[in-house]
Protein backbone atom coordinates (compact mmCIF):
# COMPACT_ATOMS: atom_id res chain seq x y z
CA UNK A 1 3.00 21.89 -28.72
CA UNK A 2 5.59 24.29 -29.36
CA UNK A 3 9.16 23.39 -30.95
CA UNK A 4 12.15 24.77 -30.87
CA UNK A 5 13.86 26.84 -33.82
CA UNK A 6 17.71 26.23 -35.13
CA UNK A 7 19.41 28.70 -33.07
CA UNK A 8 16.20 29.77 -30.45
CA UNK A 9 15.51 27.08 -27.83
CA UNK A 10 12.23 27.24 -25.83
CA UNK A 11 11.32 29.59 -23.34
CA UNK A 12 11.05 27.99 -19.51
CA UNK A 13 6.91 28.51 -20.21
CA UNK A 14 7.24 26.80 -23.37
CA UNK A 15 8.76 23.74 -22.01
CA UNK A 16 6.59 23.71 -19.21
CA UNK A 17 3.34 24.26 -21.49
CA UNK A 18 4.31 21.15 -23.80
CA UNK A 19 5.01 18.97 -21.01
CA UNK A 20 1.18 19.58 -19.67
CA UNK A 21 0.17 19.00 -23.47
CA UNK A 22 2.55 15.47 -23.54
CA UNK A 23 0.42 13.98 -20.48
CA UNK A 24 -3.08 14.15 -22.56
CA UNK A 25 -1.58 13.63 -26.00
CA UNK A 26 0.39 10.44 -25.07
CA UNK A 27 -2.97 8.74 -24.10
CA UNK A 28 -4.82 10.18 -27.38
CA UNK A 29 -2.26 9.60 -29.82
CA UNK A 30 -2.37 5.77 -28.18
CA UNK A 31 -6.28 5.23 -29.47
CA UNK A 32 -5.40 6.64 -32.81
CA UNK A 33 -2.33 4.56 -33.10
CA UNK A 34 -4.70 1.42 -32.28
CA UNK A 35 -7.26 3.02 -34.63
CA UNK A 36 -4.98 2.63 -37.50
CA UNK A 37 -3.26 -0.45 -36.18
CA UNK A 38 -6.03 -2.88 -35.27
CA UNK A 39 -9.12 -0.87 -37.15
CA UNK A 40 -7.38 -0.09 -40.48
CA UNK A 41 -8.41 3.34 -40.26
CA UNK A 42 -5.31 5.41 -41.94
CA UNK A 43 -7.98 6.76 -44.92
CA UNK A 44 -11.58 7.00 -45.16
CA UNK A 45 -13.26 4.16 -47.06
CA UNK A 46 -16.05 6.40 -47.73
CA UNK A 47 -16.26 9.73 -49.73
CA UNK A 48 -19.01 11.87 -48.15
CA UNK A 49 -18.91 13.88 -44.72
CA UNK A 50 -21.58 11.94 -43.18
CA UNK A 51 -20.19 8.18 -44.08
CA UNK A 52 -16.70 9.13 -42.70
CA UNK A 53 -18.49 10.56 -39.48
CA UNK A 54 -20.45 7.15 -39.17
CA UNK A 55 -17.61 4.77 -39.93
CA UNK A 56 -15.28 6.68 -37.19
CA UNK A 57 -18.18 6.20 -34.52
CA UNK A 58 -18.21 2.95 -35.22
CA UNK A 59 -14.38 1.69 -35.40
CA UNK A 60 -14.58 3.95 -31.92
CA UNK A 61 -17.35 2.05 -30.28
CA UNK A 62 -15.31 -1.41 -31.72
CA UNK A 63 -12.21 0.37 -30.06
CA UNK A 64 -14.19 0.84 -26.93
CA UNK A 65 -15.84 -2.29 -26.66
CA UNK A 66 -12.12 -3.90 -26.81
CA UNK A 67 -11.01 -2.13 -24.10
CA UNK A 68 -13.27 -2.75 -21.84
CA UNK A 69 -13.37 -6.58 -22.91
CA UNK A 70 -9.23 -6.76 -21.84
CA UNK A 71 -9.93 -4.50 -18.84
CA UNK A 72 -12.57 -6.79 -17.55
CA UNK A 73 -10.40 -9.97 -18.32
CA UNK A 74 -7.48 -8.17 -16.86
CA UNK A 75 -10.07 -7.34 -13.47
CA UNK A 76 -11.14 -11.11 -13.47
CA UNK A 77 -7.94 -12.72 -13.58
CA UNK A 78 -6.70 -10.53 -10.77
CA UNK A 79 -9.64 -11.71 -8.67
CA UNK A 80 -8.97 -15.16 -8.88
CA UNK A 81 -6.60 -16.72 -6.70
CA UNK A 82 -3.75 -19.24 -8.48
CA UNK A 83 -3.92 -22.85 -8.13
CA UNK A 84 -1.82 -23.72 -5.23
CA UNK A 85 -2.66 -27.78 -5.16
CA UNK A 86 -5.10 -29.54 -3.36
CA UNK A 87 -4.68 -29.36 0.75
CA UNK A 88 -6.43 -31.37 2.94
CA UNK A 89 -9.62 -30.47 4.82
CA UNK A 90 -9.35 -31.32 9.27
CA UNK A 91 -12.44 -33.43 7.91
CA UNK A 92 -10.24 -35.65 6.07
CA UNK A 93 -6.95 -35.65 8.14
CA UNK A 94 -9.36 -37.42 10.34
CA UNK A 95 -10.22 -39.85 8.29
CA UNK A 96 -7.32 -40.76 7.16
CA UNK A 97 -5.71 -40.54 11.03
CA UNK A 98 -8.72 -43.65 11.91
């Protein structure tokens, strides 16, 4: 992203190039947000290359796996029609009309 000097304001392609840029990064900065947020990720626990590596894959798959768990909970509750109280079947108007 580019930014703005004292005194020198972007150029028109500047502003238009970070506002492209702000789309993508608003939804990438959100998983690292929850990545440090919900996953306690704001240092490595671990000191080699290879252990970092491994413990980001895996707070990302638990990151994933959370997503997908509210998105399908989200999907399910949509499908389900809301309780609107018990009406009466034609079947059992007539028996209570004998």
């Amino acid at each position: 992203m580019y930014k703005a000097a004292r005194g020198r304001p972007l150029s028109p392609w500047q502003r238009k190039a970070n506002k492209l840029i702000s789309k993508s990064r608003y939804i990438v900065e959100q998983a690292f947000g929850t990545l440090k947020r919900r996953f306690s990720f704001f240092r490595a626990s671990y000191m080699t290359r290879s252990k970092v590596e491994a413990q980001l894959i895996l707070k990302a798959i638990a990151f994933n796996l959370v997503k997908a768990l509210r998105q399908e909970r989200c999907a399910c509750s949509s499908r389900e029609k809301p309780y609107k109280g018990y009406k009466k079947q034609k079947s059992d108007q007539k028996k209570t009309e004998n």
